[in-house]
N, C-alpha and C. Protein backbone atom coordinates (compact mmCIF):
# COMPACT_ATOMS: atom_id res chain seq x y z
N UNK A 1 -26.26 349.53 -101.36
CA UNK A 1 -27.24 348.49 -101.66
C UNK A 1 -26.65 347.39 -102.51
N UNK A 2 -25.56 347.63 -103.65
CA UNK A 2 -25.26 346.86 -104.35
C UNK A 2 -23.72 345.85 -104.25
N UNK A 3 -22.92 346.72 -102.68
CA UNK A 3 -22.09 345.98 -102.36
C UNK A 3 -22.06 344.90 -101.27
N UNK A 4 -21.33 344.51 -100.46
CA UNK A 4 -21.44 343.25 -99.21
C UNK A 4 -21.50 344.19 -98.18
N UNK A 5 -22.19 343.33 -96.82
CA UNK A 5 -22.20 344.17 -95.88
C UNK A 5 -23.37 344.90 -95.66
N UNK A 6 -24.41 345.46 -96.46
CA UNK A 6 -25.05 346.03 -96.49
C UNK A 6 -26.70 346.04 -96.26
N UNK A 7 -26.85 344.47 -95.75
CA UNK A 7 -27.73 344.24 -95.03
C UNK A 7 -29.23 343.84 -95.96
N UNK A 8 -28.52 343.43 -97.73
CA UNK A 8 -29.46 342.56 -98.28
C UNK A 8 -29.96 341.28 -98.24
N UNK A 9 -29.14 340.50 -97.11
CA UNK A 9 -29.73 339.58 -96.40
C UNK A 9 -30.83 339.73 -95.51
N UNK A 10 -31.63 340.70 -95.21
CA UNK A 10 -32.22 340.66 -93.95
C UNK A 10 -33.75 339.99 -95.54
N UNK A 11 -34.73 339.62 -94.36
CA UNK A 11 -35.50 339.32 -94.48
C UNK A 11 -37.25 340.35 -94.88
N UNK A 12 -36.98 341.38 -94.14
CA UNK A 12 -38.30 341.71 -94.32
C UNK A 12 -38.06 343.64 -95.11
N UNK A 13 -39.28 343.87 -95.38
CA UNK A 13 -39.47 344.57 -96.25
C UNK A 13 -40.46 345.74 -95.51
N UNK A 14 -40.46 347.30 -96.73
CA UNK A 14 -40.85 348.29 -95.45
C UNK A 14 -42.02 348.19 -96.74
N UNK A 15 -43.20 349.09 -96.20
CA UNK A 15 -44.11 349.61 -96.63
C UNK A 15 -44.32 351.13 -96.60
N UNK A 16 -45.62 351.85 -96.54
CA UNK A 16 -45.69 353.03 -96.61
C UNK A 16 -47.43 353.34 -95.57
N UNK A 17 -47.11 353.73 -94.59
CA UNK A 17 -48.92 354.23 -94.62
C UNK A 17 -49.19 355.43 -95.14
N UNK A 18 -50.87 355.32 -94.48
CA UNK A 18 -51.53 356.41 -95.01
C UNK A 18 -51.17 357.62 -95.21
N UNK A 19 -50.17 358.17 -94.15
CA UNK A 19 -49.66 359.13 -94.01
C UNK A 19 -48.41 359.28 -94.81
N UNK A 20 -47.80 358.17 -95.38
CA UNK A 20 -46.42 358.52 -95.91
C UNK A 20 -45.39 357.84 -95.15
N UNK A 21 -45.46 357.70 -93.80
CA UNK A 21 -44.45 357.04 -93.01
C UNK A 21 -44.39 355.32 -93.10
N UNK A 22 -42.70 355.01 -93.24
CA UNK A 22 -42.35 353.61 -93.40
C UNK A 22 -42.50 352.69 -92.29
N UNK A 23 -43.66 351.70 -92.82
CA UNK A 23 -43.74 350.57 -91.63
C UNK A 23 -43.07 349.41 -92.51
N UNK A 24 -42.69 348.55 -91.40
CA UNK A 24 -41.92 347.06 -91.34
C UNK A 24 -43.57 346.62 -92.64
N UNK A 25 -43.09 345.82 -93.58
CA UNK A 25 -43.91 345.44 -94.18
C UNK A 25 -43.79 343.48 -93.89
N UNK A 26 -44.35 342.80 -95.04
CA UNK A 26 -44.32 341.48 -94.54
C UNK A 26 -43.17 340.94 -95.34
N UNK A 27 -43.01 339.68 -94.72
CA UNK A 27 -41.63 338.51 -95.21
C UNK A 27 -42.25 337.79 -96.30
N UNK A 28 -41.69 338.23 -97.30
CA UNK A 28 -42.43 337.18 -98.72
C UNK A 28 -40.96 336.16 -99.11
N UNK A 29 -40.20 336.01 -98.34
CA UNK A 29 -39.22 335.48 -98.59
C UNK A 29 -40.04 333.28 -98.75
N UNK A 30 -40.72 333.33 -98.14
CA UNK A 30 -41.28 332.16 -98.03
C UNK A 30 -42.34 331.78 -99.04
N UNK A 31 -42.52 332.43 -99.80
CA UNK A 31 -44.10 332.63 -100.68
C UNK A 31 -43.42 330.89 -101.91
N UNK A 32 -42.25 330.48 -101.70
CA UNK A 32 -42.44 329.85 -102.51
C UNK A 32 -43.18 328.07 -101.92
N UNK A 33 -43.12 328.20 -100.92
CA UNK A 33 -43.50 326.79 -100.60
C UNK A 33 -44.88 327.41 -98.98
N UNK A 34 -45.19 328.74 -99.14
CA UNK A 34 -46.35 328.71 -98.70
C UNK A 34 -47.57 329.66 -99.23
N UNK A 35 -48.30 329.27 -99.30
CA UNK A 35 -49.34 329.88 -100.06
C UNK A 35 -50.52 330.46 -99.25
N UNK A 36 -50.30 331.95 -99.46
CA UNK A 36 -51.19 332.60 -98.37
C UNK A 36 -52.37 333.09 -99.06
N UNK A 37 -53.43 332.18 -98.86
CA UNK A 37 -55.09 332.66 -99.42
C UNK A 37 -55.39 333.47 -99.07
N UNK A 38 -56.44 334.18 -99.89
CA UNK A 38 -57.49 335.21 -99.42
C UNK A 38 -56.51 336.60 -98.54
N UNK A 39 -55.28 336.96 -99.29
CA UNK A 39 -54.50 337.62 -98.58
C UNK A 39 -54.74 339.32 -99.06
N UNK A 40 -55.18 340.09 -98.58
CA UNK A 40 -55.26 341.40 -99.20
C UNK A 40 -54.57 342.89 -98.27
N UNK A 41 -54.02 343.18 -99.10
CA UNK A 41 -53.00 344.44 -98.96
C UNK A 41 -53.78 345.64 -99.20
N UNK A 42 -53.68 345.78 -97.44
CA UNK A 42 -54.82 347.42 -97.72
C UNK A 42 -54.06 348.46 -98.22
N UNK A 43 -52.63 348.52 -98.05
CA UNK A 43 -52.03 349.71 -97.75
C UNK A 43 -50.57 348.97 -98.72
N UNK A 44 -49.99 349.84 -99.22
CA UNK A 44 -48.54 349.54 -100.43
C UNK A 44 -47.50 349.39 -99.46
N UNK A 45 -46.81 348.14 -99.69
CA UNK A 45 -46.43 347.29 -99.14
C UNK A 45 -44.85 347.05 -100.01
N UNK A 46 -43.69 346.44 -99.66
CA UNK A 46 -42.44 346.41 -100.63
C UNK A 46 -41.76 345.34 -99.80
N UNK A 47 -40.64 344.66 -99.98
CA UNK A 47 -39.76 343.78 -99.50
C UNK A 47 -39.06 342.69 -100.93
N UNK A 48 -38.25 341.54 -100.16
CA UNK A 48 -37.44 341.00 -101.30
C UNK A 48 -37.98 339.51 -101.04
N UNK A 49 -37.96 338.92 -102.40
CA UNK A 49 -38.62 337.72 -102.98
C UNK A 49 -37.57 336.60 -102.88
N UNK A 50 -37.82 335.57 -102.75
CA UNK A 50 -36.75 333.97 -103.12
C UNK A 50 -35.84 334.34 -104.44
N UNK A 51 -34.90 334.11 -104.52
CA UNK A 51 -34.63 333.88 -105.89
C UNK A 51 -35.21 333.22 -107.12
N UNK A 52 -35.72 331.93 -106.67
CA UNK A 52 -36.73 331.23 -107.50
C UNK A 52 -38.12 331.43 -107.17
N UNK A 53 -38.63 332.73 -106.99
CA UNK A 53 -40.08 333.44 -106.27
C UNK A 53 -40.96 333.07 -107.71
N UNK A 54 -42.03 332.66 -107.08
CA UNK A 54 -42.93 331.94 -108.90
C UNK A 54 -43.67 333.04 -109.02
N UNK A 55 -43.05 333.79 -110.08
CA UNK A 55 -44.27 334.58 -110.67
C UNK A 55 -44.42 333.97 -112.52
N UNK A 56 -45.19 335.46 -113.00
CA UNK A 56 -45.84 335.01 -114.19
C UNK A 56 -45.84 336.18 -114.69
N UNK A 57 -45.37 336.23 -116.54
CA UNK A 57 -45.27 336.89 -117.49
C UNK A 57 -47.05 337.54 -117.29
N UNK A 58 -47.22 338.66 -117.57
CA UNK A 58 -48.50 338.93 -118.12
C UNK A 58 -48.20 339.04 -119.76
N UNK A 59 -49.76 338.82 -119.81
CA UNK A 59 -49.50 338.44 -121.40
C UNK A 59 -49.90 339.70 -122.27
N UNK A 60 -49.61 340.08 -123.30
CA UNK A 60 -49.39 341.35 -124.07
C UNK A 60 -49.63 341.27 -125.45
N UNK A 61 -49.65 339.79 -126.04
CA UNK A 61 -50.24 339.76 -126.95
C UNK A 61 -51.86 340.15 -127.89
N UNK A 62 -51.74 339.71 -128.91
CA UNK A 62 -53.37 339.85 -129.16
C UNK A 62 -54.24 338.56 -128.97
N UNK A 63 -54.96 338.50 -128.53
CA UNK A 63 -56.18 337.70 -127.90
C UNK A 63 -57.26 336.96 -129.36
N UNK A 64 -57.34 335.46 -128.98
CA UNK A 64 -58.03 335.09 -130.11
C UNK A 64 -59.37 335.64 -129.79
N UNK A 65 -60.20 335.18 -131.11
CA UNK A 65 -61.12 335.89 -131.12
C UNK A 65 -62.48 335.23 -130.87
N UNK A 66 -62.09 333.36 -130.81
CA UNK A 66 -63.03 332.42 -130.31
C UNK A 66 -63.60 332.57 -129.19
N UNK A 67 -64.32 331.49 -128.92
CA UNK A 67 -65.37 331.64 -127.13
C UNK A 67 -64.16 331.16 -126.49
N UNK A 68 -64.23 331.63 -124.96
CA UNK A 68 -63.23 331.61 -124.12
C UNK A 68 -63.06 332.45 -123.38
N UNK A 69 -61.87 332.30 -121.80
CA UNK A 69 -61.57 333.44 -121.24
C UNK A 69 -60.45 333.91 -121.86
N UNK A 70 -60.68 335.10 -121.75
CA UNK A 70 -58.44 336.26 -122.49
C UNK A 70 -57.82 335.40 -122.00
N UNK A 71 -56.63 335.16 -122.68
CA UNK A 71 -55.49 334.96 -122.20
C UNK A 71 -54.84 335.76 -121.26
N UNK A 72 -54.55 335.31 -119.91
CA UNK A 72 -53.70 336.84 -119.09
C UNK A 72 -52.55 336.22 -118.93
N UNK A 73 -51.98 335.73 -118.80
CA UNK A 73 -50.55 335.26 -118.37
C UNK A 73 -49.43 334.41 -119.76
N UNK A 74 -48.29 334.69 -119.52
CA UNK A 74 -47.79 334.21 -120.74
C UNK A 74 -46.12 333.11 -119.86
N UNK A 75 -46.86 332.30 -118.93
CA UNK A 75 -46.01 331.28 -118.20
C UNK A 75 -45.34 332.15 -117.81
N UNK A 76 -44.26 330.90 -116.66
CA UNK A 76 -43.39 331.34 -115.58
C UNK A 76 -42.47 331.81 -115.94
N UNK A 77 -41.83 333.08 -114.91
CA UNK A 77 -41.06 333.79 -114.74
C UNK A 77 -39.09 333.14 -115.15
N UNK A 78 -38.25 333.39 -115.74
CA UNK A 78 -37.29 332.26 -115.97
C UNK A 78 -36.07 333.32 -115.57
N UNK A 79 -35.68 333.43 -114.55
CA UNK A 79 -34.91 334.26 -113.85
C UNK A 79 -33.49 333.89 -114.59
N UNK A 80 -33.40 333.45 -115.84
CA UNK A 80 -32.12 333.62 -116.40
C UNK A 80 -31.89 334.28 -117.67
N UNK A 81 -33.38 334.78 -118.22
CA UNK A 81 -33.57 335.04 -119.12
C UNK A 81 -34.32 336.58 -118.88
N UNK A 82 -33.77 337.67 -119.37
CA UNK A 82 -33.93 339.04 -118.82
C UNK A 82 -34.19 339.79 -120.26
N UNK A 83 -34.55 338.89 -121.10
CA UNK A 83 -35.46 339.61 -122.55
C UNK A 83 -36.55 340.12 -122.34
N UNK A 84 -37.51 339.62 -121.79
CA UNK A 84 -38.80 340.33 -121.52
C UNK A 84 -38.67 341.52 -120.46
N UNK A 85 -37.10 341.65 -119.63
CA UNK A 85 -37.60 342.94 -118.57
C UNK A 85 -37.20 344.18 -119.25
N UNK A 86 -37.46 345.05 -118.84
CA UNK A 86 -36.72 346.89 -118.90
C UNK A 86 -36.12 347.00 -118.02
N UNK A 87 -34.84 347.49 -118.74
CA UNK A 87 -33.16 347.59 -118.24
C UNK A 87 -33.37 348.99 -117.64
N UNK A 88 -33.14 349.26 -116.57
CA UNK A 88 -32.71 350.69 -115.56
C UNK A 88 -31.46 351.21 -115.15
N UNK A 89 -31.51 352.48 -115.90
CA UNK A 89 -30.17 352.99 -115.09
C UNK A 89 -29.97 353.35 -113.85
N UNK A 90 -29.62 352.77 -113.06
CA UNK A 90 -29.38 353.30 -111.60
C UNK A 90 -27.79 353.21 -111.36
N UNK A 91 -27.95 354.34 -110.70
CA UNK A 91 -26.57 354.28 -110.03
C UNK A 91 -26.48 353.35 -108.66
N UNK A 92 -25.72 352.64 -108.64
CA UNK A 92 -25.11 351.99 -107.72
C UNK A 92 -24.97 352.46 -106.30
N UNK A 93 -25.64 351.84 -105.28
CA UNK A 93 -25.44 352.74 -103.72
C UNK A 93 -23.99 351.51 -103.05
N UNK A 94 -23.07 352.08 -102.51
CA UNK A 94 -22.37 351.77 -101.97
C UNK A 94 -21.15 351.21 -102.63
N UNK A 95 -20.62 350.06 -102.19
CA UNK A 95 -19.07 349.90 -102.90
C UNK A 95 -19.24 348.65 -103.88
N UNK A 96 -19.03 348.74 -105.35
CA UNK A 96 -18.92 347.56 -106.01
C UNK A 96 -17.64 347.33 -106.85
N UNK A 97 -17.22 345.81 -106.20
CA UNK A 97 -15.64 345.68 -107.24
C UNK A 97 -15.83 345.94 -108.51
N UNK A 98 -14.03 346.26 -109.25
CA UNK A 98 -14.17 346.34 -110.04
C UNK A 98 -14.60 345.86 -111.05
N UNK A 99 -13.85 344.36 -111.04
CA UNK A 99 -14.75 343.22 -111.91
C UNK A 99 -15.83 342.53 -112.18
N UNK A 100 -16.97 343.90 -110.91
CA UNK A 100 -18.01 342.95 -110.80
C UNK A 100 -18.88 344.26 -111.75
N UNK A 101 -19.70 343.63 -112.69
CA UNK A 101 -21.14 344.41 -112.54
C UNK A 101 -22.40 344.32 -112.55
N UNK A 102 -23.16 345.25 -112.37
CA UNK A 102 -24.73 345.28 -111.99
C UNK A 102 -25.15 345.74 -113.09
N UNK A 103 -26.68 344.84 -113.40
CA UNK A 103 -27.85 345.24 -114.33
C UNK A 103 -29.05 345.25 -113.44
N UNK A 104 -30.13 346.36 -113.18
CA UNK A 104 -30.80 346.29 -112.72
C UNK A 104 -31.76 346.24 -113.81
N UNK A 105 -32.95 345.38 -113.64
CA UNK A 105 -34.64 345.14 -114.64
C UNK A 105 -35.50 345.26 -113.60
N UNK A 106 -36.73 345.67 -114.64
CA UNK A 106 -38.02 345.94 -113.43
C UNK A 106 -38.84 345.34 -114.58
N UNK A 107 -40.26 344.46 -114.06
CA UNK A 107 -40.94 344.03 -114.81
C UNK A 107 -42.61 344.40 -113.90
N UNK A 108 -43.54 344.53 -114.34
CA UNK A 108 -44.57 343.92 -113.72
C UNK A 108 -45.22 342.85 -113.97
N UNK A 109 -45.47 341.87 -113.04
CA UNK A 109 -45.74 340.26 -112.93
C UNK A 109 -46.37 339.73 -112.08
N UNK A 110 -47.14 338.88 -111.87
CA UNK A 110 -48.34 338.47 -111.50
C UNK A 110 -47.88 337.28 -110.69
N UNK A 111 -48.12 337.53 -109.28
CA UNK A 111 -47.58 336.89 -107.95
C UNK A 111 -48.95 335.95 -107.88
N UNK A 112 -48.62 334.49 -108.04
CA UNK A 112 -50.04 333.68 -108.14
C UNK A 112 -50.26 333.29 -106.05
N UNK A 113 -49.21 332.95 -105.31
CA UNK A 113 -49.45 333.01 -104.45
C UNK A 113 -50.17 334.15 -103.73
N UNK A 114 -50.08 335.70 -104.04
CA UNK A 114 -50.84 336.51 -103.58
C UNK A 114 -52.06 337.25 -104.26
N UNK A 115 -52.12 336.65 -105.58
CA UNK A 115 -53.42 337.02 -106.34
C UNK A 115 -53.38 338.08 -106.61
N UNK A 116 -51.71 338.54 -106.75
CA UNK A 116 -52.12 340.30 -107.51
C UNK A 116 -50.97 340.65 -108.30
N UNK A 117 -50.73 341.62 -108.94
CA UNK A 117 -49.67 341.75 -109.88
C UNK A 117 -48.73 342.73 -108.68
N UNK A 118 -47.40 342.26 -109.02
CA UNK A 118 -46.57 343.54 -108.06
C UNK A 118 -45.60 344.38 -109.48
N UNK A 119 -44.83 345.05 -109.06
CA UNK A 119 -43.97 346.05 -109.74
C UNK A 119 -42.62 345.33 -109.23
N UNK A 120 -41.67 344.45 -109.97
CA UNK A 120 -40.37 343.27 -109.87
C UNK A 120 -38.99 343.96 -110.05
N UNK A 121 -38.42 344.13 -109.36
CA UNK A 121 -37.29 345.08 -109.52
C UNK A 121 -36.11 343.70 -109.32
N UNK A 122 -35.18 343.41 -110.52
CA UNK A 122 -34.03 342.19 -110.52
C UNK A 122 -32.66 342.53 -110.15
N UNK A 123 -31.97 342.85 -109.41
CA UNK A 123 -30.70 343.07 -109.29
C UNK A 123 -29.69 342.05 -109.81
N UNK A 124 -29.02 342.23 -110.78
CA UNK A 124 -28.44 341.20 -111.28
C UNK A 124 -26.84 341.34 -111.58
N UNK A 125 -25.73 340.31 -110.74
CA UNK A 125 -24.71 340.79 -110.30
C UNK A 125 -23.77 340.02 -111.40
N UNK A 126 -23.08 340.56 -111.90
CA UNK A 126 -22.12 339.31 -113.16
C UNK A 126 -20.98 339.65 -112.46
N UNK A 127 -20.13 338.63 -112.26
CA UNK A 127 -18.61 338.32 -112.49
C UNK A 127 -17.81 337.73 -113.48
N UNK A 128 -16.62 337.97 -113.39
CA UNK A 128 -16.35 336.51 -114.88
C UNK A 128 -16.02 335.39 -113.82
N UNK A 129 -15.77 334.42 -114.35
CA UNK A 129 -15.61 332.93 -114.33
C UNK A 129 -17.03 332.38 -113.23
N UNK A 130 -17.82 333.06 -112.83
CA UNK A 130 -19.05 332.57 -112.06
C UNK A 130 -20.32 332.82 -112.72
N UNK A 131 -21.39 332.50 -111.98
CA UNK A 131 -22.15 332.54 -112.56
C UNK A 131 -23.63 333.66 -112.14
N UNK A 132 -24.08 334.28 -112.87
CA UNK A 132 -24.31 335.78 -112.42
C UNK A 132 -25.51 335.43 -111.14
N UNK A 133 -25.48 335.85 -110.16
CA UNK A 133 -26.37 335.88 -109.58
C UNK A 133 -27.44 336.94 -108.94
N UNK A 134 -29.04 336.82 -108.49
CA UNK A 134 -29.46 337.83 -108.45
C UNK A 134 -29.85 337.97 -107.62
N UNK A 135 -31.01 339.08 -107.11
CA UNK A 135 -31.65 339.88 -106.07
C UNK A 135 -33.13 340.23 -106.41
N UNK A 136 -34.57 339.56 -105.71
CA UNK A 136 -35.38 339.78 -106.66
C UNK A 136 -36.49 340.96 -105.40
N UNK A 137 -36.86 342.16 -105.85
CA UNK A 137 -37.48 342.82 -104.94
C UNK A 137 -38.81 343.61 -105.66
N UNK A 138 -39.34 343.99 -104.77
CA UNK A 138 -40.90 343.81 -105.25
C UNK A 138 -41.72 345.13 -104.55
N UNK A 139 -42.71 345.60 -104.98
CA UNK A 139 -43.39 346.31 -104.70
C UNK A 139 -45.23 346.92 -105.30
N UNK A 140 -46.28 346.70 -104.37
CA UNK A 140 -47.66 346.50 -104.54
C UNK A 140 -47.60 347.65 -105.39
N UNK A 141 -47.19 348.51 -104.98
CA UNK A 141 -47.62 349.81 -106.16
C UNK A 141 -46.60 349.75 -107.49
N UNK A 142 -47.66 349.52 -108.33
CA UNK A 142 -47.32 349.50 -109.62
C UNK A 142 -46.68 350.64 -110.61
N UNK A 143 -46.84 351.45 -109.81
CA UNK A 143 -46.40 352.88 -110.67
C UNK A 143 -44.68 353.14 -110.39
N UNK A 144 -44.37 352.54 -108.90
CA UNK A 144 -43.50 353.21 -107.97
C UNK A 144 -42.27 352.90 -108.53
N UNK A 145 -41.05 354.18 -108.88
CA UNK A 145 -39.83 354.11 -108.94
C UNK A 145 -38.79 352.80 -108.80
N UNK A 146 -37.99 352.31 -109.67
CA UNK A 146 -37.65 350.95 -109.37
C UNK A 146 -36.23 351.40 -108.24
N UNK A 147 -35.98 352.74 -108.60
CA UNK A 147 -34.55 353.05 -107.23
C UNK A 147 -35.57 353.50 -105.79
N UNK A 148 -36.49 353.95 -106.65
CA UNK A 148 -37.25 354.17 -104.84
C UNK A 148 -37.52 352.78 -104.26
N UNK A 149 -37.30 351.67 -104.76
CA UNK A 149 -37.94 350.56 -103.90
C UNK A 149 -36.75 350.20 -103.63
N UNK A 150 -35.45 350.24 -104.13
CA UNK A 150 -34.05 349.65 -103.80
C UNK A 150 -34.05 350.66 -102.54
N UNK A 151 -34.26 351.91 -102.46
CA UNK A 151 -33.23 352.95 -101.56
C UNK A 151 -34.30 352.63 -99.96
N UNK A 152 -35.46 352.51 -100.69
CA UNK A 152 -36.66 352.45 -99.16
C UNK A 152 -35.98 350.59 -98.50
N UNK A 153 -36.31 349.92 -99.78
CA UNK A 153 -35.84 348.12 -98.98
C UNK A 153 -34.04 348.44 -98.14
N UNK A 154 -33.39 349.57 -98.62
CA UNK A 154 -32.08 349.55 -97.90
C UNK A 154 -32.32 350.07 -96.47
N UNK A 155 -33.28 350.70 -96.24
CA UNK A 155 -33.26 351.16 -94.57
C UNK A 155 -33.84 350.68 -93.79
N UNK A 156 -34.10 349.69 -94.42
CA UNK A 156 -34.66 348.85 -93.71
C UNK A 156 -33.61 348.13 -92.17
N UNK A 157 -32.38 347.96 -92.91
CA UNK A 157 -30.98 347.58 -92.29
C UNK A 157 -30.98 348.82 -91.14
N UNK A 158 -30.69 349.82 -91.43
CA UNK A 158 -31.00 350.91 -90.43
C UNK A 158 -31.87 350.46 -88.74
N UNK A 159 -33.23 350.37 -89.39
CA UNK A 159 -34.43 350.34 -88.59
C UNK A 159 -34.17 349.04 -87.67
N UNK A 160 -33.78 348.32 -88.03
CA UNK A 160 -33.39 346.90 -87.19
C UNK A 160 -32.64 347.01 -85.82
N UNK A 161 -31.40 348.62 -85.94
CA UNK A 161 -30.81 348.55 -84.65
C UNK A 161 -31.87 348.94 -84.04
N UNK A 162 -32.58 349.91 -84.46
CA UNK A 162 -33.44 350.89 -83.46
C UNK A 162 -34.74 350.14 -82.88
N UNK A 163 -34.92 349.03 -83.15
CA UNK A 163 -35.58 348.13 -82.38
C UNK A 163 -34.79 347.21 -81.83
N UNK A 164 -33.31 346.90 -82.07
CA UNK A 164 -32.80 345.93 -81.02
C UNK A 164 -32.46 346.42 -80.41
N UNK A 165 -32.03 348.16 -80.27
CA UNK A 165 -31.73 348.50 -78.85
C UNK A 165 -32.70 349.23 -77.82
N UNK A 166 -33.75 349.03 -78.25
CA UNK A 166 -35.00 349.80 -77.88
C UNK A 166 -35.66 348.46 -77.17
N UNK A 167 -35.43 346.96 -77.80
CA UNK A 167 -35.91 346.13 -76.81
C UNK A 167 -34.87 345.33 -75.61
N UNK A 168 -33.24 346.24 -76.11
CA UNK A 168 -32.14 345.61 -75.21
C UNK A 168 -32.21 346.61 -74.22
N UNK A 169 -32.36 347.93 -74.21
CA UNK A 169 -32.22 348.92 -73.02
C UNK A 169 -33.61 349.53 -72.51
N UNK A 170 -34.86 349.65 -73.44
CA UNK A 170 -35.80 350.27 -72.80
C UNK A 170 -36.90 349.75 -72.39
N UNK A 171 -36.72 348.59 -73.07
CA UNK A 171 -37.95 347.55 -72.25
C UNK A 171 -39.06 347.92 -73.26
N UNK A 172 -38.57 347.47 -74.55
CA UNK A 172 -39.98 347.70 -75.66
C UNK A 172 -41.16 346.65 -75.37
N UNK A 173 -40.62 345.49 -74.98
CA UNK A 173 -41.68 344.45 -75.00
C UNK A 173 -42.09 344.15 -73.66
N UNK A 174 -41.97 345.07 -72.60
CA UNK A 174 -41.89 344.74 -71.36
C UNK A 174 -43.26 345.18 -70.67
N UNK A 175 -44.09 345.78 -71.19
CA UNK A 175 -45.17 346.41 -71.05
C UNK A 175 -45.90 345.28 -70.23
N UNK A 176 -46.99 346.12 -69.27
CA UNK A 176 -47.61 344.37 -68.00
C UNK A 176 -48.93 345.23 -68.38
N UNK A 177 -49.36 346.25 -69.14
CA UNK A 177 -50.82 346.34 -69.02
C UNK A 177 -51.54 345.56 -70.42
N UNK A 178 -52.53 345.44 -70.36
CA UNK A 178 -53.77 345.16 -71.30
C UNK A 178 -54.38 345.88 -72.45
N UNK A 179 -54.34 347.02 -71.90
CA UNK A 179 -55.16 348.55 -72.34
C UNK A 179 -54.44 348.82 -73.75
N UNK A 180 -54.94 348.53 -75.19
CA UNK A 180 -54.20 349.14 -76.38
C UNK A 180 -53.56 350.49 -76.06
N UNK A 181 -54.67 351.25 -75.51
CA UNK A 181 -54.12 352.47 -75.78
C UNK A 181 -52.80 352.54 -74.86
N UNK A 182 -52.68 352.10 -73.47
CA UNK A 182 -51.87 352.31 -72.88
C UNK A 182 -50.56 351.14 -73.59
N UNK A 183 -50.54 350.41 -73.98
CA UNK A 183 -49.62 349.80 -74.96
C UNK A 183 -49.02 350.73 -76.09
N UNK A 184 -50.09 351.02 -76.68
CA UNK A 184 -49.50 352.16 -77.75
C UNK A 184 -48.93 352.93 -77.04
N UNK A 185 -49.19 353.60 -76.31
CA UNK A 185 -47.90 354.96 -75.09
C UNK A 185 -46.78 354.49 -74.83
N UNK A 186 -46.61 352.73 -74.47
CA UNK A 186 -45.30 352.32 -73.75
C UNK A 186 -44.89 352.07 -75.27
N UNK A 187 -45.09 352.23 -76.08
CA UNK A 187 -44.35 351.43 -77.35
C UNK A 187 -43.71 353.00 -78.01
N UNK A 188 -44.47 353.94 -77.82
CA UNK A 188 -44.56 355.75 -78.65
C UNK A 188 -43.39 356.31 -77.67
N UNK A 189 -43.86 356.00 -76.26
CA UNK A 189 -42.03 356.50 -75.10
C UNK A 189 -40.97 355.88 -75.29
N UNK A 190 -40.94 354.64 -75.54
CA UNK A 190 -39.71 353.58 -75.52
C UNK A 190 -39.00 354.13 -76.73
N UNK A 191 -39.71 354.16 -78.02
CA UNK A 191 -39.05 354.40 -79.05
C UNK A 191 -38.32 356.18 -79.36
N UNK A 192 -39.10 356.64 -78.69
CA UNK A 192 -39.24 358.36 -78.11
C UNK A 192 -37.80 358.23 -77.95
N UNK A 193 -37.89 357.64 -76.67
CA UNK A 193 -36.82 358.26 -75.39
C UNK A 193 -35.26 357.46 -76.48
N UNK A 194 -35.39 356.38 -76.96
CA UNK A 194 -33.89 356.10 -77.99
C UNK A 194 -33.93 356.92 -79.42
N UNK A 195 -34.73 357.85 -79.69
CA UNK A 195 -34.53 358.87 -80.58
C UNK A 195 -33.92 360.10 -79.59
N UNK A 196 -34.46 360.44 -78.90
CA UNK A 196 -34.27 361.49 -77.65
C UNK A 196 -32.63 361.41 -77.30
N UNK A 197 -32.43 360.11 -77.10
CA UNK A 197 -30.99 359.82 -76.61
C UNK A 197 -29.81 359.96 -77.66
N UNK A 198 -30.26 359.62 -78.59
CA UNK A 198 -29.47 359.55 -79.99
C UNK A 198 -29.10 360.58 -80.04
């Protein structure tokens, strides 16, 4: 997860259903220049943010005591400044140079484009003579492990062949009926038969 190659470029992010099993979740890679109203997440949801993704400090202070609403927020997020997060030890998945290293922070912070607080996991890469750069990833459930959201957003890379070769050899999208249910069957065999083959 923390070396090249490893497929932290991709775009989208997994989730979890009801049952426990990982679905493709949504692309928040765009959240900074589009703003999705009235957006609600039935089900816990994970993927990776812009680098400059606008969130917001929640605020932790004490609250005056005049007429008014609480204070909840304590301004924008300043992705160079890693005082306000909690530092995590994780071990490192895959190959990282020597001269390079990783600080991982997790914060919880308040996503104004989606109207809800997520759980902010920062991957943050230093070299010498450059300038450190990061990785910002995210997850609806607030409780959830900050390496469980790194190790679930990594297989994601995985899951990508098994739909490009499932729509290059078995005809995933090729389906000519109407019928959900019979859609759901051609979509449950296609994917079947390239596990089957594997």
């Amino acid at each position: 997860l923390f070396g090249s190659g490893n497929g932290l470029g991709l775009r989208s992010g997994l989730g979890r259903s009801a049952h426990g099993r990982l679905r493709p979740g949504i692309n928040l890679r765009s959240t900074h220049s589009t703003r999705l109203q009235g957006l609600r997440l039935v089900r816990e949801s994970l993927g990776k943010l812009r680098q400059d993704a606008n969130l917001k400090y929640l605020f932790t202070g004490p609250q005056s005591t005049g007429p008014g609403r609480p204070r909840l927020y304590d301004g924008k997020i300043n992705f160079q400044d890693w005082s306000h997060w909690e530092e995590v030890e994780i071990q490192p998945q895959g190959t990282v140079q020597e001269e390079q290293s990783v600080n991982v922070y997790t914060i919880i912070a308040y996503a104004p484009n989606f109207k809800t607080k997520l759980r902010i996991v920062a991957v943050v890469h230093y070299q010498p003579n450059k300038s450190p750069r990061h990785q910002i990833f995210f997850s609806t459930d607030l409780t959830q492990d900050p390496q469980q959201i790194l190790q679930i957003y990594a297989t994601r890379f995985q899951m990508e062949f098994l739909f490009r070769d499932t729509k290059q050899h078995l005809g995933l999208e090729d389906s000519q009926s109407r019928r959900p249910c019979s859609i759901e069957f051609h979509y449950n065999m296609a994917l079947s038969t390239l596990n089957f083959v594997k």
